[in-house]
Protein backbone atom coordinates (compact mmCIF):
# COMPACT_ATOMS: atom_id res chain seq x y z
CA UNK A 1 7.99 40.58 0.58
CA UNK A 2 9.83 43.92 0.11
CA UNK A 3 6.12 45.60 0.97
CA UNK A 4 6.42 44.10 4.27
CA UNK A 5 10.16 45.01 4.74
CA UNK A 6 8.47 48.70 5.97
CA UNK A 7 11.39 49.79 8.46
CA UNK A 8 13.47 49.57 4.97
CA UNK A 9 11.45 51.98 3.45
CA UNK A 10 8.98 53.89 5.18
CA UNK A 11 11.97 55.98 6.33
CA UNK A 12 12.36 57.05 2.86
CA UNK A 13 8.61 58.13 2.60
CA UNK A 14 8.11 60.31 5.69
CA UNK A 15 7.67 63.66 4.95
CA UNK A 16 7.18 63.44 1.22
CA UNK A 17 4.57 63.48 -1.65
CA UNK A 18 4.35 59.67 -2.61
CA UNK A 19 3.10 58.64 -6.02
CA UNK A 20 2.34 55.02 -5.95
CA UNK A 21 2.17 52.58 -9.03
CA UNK A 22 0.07 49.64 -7.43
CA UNK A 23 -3.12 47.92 -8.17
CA UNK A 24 -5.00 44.68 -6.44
CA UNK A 25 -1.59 42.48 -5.98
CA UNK A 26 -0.32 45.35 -3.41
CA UNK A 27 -0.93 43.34 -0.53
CA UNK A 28 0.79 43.44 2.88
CA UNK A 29 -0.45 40.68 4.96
CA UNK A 30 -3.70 41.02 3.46
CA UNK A 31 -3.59 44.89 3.79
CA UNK A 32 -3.27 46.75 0.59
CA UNK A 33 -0.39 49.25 0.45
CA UNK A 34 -2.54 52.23 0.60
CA UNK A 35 -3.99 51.55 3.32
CA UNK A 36 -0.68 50.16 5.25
CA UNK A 37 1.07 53.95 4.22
CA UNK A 38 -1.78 55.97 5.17
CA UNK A 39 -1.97 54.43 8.67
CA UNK A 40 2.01 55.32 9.33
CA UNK A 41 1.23 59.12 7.86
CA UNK A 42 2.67 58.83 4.12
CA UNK A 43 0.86 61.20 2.04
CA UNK A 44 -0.25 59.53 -0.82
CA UNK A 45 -0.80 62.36 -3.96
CA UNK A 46 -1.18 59.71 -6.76
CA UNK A 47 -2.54 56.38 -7.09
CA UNK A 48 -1.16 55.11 -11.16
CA UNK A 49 -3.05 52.01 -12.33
CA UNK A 50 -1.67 49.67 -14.89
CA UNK A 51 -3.61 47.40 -17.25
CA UNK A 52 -6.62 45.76 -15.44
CA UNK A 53 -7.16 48.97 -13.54
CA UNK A 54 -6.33 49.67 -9.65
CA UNK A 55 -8.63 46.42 -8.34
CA UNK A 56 -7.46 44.18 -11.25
CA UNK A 57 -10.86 43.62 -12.62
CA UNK A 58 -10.87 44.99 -16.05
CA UNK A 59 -10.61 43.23 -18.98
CA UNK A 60 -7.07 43.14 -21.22
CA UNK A 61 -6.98 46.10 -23.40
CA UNK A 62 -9.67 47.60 -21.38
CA UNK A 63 -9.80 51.79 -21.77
CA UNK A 64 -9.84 52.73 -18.25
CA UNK A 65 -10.88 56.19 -17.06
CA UNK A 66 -8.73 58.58 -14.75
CA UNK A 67 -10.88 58.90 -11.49
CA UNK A 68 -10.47 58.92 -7.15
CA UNK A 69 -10.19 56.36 -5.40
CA UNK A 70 -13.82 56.10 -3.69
CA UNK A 71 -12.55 54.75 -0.08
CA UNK A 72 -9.64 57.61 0.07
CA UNK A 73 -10.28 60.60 -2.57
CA UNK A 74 -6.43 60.15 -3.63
CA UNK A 75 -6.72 60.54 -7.63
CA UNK A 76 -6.40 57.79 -9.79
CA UNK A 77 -4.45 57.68 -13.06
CA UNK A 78 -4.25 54.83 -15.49
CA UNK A 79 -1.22 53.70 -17.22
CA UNK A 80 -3.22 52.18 -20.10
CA UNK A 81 -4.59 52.85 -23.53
CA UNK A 82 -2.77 56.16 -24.67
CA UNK A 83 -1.32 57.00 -21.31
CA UNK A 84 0.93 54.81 -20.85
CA UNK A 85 3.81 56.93 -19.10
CA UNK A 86 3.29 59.40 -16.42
CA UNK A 87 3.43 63.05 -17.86
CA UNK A 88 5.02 66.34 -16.29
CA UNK A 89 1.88 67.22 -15.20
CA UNK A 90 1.22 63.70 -13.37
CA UNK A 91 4.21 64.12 -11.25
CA UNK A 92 4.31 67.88 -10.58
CA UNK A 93 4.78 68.25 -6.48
CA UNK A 94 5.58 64.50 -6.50
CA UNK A 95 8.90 63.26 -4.26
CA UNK A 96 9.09 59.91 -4.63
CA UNK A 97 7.42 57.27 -7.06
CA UNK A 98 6.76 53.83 -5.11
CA UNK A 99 6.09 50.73 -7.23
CA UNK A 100 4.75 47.45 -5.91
CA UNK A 101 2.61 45.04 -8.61
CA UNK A 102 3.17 41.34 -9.04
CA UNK A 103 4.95 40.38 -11.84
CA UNK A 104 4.17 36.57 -13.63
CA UNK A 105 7.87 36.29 -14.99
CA UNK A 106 6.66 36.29 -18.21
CA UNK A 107 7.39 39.04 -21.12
CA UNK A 108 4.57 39.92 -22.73
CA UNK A 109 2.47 40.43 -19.04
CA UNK A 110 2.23 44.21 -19.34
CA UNK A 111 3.02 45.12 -15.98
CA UNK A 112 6.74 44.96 -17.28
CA UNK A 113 5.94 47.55 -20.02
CA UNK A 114 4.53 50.06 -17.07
CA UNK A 115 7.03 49.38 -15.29
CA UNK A 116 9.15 50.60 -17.92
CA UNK A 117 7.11 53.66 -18.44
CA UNK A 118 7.25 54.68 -15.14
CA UNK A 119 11.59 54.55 -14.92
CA UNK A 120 11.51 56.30 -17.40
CA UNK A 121 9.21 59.13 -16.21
CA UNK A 122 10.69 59.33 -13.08
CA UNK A 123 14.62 59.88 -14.76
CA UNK A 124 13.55 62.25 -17.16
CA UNK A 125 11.86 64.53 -14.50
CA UNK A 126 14.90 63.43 -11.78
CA UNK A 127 12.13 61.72 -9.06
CA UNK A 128 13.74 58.54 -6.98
CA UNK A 129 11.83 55.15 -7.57
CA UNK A 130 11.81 52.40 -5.00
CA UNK A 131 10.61 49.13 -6.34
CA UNK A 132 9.31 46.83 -3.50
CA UNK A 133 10.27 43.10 -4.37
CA UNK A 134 8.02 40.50 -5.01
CA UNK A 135 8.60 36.58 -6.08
CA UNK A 136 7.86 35.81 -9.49
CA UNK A 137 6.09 32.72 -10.06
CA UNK A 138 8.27 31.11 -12.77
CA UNK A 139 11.31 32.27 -11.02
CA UNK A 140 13.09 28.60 -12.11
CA UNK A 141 12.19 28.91 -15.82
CA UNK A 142 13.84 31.01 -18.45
CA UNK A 143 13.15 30.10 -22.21
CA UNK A 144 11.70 31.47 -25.57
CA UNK A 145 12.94 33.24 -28.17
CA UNK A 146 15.23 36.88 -27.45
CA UNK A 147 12.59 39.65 -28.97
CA UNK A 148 14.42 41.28 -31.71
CA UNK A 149 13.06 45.33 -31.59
CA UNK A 150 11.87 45.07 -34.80
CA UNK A 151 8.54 43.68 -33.10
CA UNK A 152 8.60 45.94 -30.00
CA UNK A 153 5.36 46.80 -28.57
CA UNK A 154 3.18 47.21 -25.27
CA UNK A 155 3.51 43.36 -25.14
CA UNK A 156 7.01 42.73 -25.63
CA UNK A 157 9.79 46.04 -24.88
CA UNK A 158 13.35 44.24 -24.52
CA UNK A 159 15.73 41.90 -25.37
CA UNK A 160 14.43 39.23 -23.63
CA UNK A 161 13.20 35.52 -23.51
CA UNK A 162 9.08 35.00 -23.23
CA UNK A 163 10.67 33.40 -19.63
CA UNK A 164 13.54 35.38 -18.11
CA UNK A 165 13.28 33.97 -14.65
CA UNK A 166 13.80 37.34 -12.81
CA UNK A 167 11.58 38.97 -9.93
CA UNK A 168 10.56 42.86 -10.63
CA UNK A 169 13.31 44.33 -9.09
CA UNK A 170 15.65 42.35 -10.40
CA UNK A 171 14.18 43.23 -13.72
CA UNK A 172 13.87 46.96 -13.00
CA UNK A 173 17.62 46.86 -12.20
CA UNK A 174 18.67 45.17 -16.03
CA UNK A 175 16.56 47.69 -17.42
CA UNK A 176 18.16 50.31 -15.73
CA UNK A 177 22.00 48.69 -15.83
CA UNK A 178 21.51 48.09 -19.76
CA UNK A 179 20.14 51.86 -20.74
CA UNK A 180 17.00 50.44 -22.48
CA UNK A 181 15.23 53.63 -20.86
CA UNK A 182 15.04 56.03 -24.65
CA UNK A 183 17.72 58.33 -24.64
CA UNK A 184 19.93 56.12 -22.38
CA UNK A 185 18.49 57.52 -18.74
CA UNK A 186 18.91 55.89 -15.76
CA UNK A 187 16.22 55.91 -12.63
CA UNK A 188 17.37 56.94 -9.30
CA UNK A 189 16.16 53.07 -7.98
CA UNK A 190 16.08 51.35 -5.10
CA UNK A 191 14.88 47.77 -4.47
CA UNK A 192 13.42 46.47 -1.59
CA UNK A 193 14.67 43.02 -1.57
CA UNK A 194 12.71 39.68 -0.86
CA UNK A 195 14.09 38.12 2.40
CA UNK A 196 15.27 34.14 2.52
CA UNK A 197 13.88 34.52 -1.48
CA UNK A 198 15.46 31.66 -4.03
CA UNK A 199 14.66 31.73 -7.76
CA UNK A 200 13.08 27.98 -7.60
CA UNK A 201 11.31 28.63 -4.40
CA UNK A 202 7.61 27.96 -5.14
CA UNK A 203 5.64 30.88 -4.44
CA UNK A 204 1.24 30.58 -4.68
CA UNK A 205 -0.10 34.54 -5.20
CA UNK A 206 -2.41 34.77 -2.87
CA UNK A 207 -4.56 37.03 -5.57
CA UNK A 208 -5.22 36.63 -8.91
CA UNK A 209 -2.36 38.93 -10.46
CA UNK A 210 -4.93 39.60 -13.19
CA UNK A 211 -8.41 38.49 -13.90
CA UNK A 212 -7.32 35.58 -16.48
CA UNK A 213 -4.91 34.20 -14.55
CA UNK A 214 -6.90 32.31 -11.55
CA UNK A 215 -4.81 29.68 -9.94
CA UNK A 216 -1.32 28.69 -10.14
CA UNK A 217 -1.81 26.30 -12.99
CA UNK A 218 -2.98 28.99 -15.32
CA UNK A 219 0.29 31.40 -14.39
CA UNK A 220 2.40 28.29 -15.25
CA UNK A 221 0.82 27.66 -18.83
CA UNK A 222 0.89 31.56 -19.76
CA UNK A 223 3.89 31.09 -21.13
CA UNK A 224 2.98 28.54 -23.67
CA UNK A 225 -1.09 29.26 -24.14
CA UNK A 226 -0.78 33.28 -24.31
CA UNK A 227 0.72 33.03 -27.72
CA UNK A 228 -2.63 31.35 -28.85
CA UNK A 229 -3.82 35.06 -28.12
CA UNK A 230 -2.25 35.74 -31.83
CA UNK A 231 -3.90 33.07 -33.21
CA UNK A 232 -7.76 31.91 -33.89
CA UNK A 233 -7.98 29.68 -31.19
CA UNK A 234 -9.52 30.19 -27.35
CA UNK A 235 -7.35 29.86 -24.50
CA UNK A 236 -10.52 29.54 -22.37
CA UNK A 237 -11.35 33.21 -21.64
CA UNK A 238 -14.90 33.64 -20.92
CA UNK A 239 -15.02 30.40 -18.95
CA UNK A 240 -13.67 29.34 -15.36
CA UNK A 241 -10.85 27.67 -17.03
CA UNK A 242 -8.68 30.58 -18.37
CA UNK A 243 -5.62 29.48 -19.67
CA UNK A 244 -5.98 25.77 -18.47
CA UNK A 245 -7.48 24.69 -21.89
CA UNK A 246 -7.57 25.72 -25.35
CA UNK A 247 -10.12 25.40 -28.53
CA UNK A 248 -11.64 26.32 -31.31
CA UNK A 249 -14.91 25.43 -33.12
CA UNK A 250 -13.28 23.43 -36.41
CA UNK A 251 -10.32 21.87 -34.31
CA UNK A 252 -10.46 18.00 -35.31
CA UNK A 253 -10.49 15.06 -33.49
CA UNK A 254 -11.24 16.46 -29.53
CA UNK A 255 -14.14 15.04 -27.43
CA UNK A 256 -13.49 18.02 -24.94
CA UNK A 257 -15.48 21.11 -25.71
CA UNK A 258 -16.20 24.45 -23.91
CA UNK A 259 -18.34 27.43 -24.69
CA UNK A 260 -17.03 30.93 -23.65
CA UNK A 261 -19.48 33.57 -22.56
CA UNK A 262 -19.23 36.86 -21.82
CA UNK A 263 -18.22 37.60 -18.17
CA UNK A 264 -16.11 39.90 -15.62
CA UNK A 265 -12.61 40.26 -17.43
CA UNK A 266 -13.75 38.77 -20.52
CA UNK A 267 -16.66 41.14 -22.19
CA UNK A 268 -15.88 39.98 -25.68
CA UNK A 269 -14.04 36.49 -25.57
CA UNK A 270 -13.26 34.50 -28.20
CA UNK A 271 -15.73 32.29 -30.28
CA UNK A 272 -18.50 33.54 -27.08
CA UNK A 273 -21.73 31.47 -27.67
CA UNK A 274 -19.93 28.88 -29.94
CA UNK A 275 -18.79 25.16 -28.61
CA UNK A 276 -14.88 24.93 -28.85
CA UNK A 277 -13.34 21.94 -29.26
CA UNK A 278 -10.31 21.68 -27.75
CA UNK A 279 -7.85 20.20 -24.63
CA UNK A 280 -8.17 20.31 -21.44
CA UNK A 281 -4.68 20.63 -18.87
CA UNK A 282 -6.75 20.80 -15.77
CA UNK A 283 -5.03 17.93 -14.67
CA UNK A 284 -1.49 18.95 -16.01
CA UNK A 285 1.45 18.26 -13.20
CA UNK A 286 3.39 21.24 -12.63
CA UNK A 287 7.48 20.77 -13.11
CA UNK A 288 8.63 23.75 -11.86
CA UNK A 289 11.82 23.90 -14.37
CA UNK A 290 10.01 23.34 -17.55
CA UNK A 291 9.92 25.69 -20.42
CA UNK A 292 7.66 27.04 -22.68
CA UNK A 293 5.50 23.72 -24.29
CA UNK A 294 5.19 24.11 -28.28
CA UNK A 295 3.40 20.99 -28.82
CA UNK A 296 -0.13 22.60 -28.32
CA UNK A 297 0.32 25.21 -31.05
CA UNK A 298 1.84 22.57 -33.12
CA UNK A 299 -0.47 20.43 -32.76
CA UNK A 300 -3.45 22.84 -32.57
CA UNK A 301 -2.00 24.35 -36.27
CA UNK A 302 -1.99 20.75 -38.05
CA UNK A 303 -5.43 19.59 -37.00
CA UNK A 304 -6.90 23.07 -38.22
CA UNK A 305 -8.61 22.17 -41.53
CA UNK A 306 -8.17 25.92 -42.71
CA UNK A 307 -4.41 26.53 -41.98
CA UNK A 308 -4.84 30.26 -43.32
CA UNK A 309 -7.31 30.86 -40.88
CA UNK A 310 -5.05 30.00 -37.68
CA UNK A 311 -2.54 33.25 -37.09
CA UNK A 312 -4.71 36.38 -36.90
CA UNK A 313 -4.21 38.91 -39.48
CA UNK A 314 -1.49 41.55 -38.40
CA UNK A 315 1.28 40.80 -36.65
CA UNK A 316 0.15 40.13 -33.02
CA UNK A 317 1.07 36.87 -32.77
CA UNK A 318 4.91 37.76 -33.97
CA UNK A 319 5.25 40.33 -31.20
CA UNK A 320 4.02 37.86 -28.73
CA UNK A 321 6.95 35.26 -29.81
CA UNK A 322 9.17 38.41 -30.18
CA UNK A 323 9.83 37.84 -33.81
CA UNK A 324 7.92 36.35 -37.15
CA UNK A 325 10.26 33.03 -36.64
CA UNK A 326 8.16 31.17 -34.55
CA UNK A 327 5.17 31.81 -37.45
CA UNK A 328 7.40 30.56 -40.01
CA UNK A 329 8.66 27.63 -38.19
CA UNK A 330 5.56 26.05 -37.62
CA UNK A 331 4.30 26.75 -40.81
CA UNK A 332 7.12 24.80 -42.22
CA UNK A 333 6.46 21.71 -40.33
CA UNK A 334 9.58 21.98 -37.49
CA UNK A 335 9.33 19.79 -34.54
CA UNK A 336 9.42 21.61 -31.08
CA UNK A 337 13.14 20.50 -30.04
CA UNK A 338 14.45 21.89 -33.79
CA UNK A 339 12.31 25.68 -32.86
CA UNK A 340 13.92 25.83 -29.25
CA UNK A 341 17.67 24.87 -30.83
CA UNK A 342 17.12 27.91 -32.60
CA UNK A 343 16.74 30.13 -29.44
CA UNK A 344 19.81 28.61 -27.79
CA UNK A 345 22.29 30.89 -28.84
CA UNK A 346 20.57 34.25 -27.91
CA UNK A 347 19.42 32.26 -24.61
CA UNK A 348 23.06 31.47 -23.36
CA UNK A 349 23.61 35.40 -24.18
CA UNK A 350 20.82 36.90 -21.80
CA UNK A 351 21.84 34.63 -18.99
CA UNK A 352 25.07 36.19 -19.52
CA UNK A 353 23.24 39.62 -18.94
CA UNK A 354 21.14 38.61 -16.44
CA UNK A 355 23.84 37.07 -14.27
CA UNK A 356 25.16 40.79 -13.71
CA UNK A 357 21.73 41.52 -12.03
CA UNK A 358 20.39 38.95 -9.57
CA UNK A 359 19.81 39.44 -6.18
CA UNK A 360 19.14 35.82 -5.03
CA UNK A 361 20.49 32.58 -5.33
């Protein structure tokens, strides 16, 4: 891990006022960061909490309060809600802005948005950013359809595929190398690389990046299940098997049901208190070098009775697949290999721009 890399970095903390973006991923060898800087004498002046809050046990969209750390008294500051980039006042006194949070590999996991956020506070008031590497768990997989900035949002920033097979700092470099910071700035970065670190190296988290994503079958189906999250359908939020299964109430012709509940990470799930029928993946084989799997919204759509009553109203569901084409397309009745022809072309061109910013094989 670039966290544990520390004679590459700690040098470039010593003597400064460190902000650090960080919540319950930031682990050293079990140790969180925090408490790994403290013990070699960093002062720590901000702690900046993304989605999920600094232990990673809030639920998604979750308003989380600015507070201090109970253990240390350093202040905490979340990157959520309305606040989602650092202000003037955030970073007055601060040297250096540290980031370490694990990343999925997946576009519209929000971590990618702060980390966005947080570039571009740190260029616009001229603080140096150090990114500490971490792997990303779909490292082998890039697919989906390019996000057209017409349907930019908190879930989906840049030109990318739903699976873009970068780590962080990888990513933080494209975003710095291709000015998508507004007004074309560009972060004094540094990454901390991984060492011996190959894009389709397995890699199990040994915490849950977030509280919906428990095990390493879950992180792989994201990619494919999380656009449900646009639809009427449960993904399995508010049960034990978050993103390993998916139902709803009126879907025809399943034996498999689940009920969600309310619970830690999931207040207000889905269809809580009502049986969803549905499928279970619990037993799905992993192939590292698969894409994103269209067959269970396809198949979930045609076996709705109500077909108007699948895609939520608004447009959350289009800036999940980065556009209203995926809507459209299985509306119409297109098989899964016709959709992912249709990304091909804008596919070959990221890998062209993504080319210019790996760090490993």
């Amino acid at each position: 891990m670039g966290a544990e890399q520390t004679q590459a970095y700690l040098p470039l903390l010593q003597g400064k006022n460190v902000a650090l973006v960080v919540n319950q991923s930031s682990l050293v060898q079990g140790e969180h960061l925090v408490d790994l800087l403290r013990r070699h004498g960093v002062k720590i002046r901000k702690i900046f909490a993304p989605e999920h809050g600094f232990r990673g046990d809030a639920d998604a969209g979750e308003h989380i309060k600015n507070s201090q750390d109970p253990i240390t008294g350093i202040p905490l500051i979340s990157l959520y809600g309305k606040h989602k980039k650092p202000t003037q006042k955030d970073l007055k006194g601060i040297d250096v802005i540290v980031f370490d949070i694990q990343d999925v590999g997946v576009r519209f996991y929000t971590y990618l948005s702060t980390l966005h956020y947080v570039m571009e506070a740190a260029a616009q008031y001229h603080i140096p950013m150090i990114v500490l590497d971490r792997p990303n768990p779909n490292g082998g997989r890039i697919d989906g359809e390019i996000l057209n900035y017409k349907y930019q949002s908190f879930v989906g920033m840049h030109p990318v595929p739903i699976l873009y097979g970068m780590t962080i700092g990888e990513y933080a470099q494209m975003i710095n190398g291709e000015q998508w910071l507004k007004g074309d700035l560009q972060t004094d970065l540094q990454v901390i690389p991984l060492g011996y670190y190959r894009h389709d190296k397995p890699y199990y988290l040994p915490v849950k990046p977030s509280p919906n994503l428990p095990n390493e079958l879950a992180i792989y189906l994201y990619p494919s299940l999380a656009l449900f999250e646009g639809t009427s359908f449960s993904v399995g939020r508010g049960t034990n098997m978050q993103f390993q299964v998916y139902g709803h109430p009126d879907y025809q012709g399943r034996e498999f049901s689940f009920r969600p509940y309310p619970q830690e990470g999931a207040k207000h799930p889905k269809h809580a208190g009502k049986t969803c029928y549905g499928v279970d993946l619990r037993s799905l084989y992993i192939n590292r070098h698969d894409g994103i799997n269209l067959d269970y919204l396809i198949d979930a759509y045609q076996h709705l009775p109500n077909k108007k009553a699948f895609f939520l109203k608004g447009n959350f569901f289009d800036k999940l697949a980065g556009s209203d084409h995926l809507k459209k397309q299985i509306q119409a009745g297109m098989r899964p290999e016709q959709i992912k022809q249709s990304w091909q072309k804008g596919l070959n061109e990221f890998k062209r721009i993504r080319q210019k910013y790996l760090m490993y094989p």
